[in-house]
C-alpha atoms as a PDB file:
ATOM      1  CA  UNK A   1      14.407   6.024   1.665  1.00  0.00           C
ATOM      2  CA  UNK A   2      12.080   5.697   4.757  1.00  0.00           C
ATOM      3  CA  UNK A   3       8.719   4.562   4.867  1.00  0.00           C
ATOM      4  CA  UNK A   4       7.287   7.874   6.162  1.00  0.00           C
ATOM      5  CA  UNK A   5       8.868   9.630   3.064  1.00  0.00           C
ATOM      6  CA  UNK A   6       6.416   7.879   0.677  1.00  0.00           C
ATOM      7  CA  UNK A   7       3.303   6.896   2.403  1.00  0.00           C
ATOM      8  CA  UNK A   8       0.596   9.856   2.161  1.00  0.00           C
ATOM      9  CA  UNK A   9      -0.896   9.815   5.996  1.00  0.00           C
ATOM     10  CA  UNK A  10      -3.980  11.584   4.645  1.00  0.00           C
ATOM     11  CA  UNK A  11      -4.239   9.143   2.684  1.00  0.00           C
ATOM     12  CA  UNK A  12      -4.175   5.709   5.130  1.00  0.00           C
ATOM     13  CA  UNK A  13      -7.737   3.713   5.571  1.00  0.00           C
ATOM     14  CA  UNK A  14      -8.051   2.407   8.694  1.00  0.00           C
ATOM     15  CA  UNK A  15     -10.578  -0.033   7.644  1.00  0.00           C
ATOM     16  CA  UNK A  16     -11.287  -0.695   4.443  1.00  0.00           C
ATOM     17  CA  UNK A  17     -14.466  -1.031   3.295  1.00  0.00           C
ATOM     18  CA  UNK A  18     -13.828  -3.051   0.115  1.00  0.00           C
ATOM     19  CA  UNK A  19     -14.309  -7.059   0.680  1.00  0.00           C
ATOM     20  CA  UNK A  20     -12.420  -8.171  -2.543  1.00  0.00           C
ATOM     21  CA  UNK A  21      -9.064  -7.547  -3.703  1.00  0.00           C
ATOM     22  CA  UNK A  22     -10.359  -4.931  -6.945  1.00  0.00           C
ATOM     23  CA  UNK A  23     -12.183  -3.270  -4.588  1.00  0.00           C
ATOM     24  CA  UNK A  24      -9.716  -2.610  -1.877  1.00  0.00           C
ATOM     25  CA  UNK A  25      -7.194  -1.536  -4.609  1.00  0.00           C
ATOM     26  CA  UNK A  26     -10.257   0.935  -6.234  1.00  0.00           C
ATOM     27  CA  UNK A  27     -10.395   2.017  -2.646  1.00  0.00           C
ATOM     28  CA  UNK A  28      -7.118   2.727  -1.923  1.00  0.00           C
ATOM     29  CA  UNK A  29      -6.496   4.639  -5.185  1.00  0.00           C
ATOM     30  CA  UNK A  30      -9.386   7.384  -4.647  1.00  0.00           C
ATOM     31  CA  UNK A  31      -7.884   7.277  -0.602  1.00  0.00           C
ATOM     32  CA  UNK A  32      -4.585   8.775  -2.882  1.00  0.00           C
ATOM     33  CA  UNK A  33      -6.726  11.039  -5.177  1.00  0.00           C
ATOM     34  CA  UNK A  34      -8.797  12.394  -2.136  1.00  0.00           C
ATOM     35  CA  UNK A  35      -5.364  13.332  -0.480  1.00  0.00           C
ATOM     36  CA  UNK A  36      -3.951  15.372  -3.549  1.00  0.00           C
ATOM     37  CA  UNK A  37      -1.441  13.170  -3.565  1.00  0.00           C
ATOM     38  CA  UNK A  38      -2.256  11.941  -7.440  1.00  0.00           C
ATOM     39  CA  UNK A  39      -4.914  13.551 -10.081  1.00  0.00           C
ATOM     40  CA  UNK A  40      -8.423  12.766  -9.555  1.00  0.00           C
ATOM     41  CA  UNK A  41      -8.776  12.188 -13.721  1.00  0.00           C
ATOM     42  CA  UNK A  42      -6.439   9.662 -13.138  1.00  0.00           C
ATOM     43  CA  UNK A  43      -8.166   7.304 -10.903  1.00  0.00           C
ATOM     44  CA  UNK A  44      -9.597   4.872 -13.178  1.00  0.00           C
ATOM     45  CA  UNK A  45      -6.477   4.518 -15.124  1.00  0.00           C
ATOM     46  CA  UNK A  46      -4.460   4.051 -12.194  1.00  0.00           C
ATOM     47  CA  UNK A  47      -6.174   1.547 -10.648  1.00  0.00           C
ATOM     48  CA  UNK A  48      -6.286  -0.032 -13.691  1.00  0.00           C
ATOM     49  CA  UNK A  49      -3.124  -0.336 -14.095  1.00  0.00           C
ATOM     50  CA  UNK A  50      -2.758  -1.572 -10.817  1.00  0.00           C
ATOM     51  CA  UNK A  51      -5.046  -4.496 -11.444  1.00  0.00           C
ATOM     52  CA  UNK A  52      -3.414  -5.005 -14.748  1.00  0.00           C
ATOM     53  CA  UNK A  53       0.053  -5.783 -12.706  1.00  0.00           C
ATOM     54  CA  UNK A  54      -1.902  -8.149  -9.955  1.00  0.00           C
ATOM     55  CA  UNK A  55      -3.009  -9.731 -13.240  1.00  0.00           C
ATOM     56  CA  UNK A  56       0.801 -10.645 -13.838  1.00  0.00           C
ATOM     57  CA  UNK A  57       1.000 -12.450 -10.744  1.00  0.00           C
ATOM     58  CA  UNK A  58      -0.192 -11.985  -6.843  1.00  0.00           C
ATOM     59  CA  UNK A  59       1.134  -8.952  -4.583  1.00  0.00           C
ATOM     60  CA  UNK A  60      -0.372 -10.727  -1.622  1.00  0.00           C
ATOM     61  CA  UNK A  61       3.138 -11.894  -0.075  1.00  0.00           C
ATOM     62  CA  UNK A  62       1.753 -14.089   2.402  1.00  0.00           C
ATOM     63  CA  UNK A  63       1.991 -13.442   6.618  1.00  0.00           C
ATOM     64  CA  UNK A  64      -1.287 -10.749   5.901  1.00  0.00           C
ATOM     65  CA  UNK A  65       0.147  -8.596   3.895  1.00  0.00           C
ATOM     66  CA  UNK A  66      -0.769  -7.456  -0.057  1.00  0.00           C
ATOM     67  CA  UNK A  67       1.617  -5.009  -1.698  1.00  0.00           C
ATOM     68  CA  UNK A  68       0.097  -3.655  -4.799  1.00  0.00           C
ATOM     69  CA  UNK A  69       1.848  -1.803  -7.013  1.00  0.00           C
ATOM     70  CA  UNK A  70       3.041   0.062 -10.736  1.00  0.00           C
ATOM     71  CA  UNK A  71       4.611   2.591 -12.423  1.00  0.00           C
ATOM     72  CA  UNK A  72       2.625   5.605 -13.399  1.00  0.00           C
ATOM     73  CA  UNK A  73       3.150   8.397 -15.641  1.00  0.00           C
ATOM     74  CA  UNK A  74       2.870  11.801 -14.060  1.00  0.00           C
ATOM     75  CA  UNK A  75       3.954  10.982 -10.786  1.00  0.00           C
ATOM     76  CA  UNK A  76       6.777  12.949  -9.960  1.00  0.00           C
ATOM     77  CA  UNK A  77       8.034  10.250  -6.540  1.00  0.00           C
ATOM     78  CA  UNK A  78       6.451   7.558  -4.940  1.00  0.00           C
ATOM     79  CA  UNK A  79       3.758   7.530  -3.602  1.00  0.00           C
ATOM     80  CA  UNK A  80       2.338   5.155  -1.200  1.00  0.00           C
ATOM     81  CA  UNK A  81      -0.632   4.366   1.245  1.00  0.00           C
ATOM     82  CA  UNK A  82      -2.113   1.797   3.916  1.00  0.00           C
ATOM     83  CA  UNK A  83      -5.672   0.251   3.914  1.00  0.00           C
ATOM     84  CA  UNK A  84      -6.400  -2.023   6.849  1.00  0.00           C
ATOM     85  CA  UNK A  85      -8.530  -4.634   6.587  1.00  0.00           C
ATOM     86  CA  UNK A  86      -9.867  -6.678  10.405  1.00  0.00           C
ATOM     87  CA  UNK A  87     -11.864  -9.157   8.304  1.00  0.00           C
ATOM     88  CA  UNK A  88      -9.551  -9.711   5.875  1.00  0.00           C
ATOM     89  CA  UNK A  89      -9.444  -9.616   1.733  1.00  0.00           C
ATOM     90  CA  UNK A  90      -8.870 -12.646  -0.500  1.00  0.00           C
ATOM     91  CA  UNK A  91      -5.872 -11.332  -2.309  1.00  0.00           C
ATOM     92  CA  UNK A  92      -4.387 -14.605  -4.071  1.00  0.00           C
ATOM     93  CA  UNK A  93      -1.590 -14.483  -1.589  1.00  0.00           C
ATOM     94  CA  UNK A  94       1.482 -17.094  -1.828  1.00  0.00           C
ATOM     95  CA  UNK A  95       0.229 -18.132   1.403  1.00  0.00           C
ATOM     96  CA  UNK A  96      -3.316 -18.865   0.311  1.00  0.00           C
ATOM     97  CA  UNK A  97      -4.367 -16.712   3.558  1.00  0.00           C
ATOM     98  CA  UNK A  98      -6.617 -13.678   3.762  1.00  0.00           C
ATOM     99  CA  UNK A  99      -4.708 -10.097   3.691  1.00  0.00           C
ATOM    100  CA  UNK A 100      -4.744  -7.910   6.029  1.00  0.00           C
ATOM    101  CA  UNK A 101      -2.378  -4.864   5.289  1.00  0.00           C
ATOM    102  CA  UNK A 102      -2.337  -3.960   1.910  1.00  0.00           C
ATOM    103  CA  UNK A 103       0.477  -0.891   0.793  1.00  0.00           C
ATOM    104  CA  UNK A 104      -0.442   0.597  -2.237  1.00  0.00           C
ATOM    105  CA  UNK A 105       2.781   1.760  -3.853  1.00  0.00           C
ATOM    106  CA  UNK A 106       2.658   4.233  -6.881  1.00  0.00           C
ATOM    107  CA  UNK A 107       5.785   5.725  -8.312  1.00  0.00           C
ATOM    108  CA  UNK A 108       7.455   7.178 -11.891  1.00  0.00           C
ATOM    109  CA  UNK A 109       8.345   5.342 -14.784  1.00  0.00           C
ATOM    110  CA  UNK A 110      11.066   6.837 -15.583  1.00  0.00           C
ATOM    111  CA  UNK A 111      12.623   6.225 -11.853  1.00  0.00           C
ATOM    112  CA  UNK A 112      12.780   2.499 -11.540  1.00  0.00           C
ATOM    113  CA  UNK A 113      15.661   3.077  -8.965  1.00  0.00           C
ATOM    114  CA  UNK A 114      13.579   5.212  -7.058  1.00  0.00           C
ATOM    115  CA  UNK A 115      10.854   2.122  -7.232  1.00  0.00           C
ATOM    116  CA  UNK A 116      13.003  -0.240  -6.097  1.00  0.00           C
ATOM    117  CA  UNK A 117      14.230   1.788  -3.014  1.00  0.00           C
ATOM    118  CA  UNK A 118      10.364   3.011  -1.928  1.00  0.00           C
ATOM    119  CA  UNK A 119       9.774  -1.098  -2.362  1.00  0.00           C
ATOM    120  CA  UNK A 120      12.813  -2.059  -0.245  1.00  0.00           C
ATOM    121  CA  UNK A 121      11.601   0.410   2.220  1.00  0.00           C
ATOM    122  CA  UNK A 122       8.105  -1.768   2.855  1.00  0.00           C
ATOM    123  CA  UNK A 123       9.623  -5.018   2.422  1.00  0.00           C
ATOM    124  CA  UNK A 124      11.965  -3.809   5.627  1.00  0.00           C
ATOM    125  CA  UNK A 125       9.214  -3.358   7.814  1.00  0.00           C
ATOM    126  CA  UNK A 126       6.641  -5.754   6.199  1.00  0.00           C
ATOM    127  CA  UNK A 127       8.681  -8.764   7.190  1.00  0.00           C
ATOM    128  CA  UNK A 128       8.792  -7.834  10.577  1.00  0.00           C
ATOM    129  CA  UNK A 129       6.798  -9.962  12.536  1.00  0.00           C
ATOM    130  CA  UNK A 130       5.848  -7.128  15.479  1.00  0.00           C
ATOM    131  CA  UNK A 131       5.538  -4.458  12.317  1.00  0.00           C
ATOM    132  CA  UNK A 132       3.055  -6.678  11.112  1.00  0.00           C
ATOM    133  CA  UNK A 133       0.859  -7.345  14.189  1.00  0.00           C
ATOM    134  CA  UNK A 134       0.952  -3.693  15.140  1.00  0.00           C
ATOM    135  CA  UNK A 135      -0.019  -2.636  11.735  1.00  0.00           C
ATOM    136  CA  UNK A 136      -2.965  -4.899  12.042  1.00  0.00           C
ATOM    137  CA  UNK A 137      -4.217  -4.007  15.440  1.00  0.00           C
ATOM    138  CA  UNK A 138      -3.849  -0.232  14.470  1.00  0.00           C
ATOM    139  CA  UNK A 139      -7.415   0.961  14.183  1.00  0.00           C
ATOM    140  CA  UNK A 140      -6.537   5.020  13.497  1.00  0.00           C
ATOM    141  CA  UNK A 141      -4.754   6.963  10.757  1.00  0.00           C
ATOM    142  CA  UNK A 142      -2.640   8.585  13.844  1.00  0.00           C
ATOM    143  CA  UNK A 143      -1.924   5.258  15.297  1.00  0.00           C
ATOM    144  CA  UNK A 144      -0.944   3.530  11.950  1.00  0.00           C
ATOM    145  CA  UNK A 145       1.222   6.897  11.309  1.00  0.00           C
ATOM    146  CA  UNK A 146       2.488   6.815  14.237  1.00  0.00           C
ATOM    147  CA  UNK A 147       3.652   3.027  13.844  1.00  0.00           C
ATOM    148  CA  UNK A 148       5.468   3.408  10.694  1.00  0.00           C
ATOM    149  CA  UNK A 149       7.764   6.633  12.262  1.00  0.00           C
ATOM    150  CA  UNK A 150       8.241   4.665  15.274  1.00  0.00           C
ATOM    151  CA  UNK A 151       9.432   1.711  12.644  1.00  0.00           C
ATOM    152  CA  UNK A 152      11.353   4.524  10.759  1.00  0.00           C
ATOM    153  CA  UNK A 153      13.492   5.754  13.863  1.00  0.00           C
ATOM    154  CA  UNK A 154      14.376   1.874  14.706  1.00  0.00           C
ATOM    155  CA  UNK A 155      15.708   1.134  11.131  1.00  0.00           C
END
């Protein structure tokens, strides 16, 4: 599975407006609804859920970089998007340092394989140093889309 197979480019926020970690997930969520890619009814309940799982323990992974996720009913495949933050959100990272890049990551229930490989697939690229610096001087959808093919085609 490749990165650009599960991240919705209508769906990427080049700068998020949201300055705490609830709000950048909120934010992220209605970025997914307003691309078609999941219901609009469902928005609450998603992110929701979402926050439930941060409540389990931190998706901030340290070097910048937040990867929120859960498992969803109704969604057929993952489903995934980027918000971009230049100031940075407290996320509760293992690092104790501000995030950057969060990746939003929403996929079936009834698929954990499926989950697994769309995570692997952003764990590849997140822990890639230059990934991660050109991910967070990316100030466009197009240029943030255009990173993660480029990452794609290099493997």
């Amino acid at each position: 599975m490749r990165l650009s197979d599960i991240i919705v480019t209508e769906a990427i926020v080049p700068e998020l407006q949201a300055k705490t970690r609830d709000e950048a997930i909120h934010e992220l969520v209605e970025a997914l609804a307003e691309a078609g890619a999941i219901p609009r009814k469902s928005t609450k309940d998603i992110a929701k859920a979402v926050l439930a799982r941060e409540a389990q323990a931190t998706t901030g992974i340290g070097k910048g970089v937040a990867l929120p996720h859960t498992k969803v009913k109704g969604i057929k495949q993952p489903v995934a998007t980027i918000g971009r933050s230049s100031e940075g959100i407290d996320f509760g990272a293992l690092d104790s340092k501000p995030v950057y890049s969060v990746i939003l990551l929403l996929s079936s229930p009834d698929n954990p394989d499926e989950h697994l490989q769309a995570m692997e697939a952003i764990f590849k690229h997140v822990q890639r140093d230059i990934f991660r610096k050109f991910l967070r001087q990316s100030e466009t959808r197009e240029a943030i889309w255009d990173l993660i093919q480029e990452a794609d085609e290099l493997g």
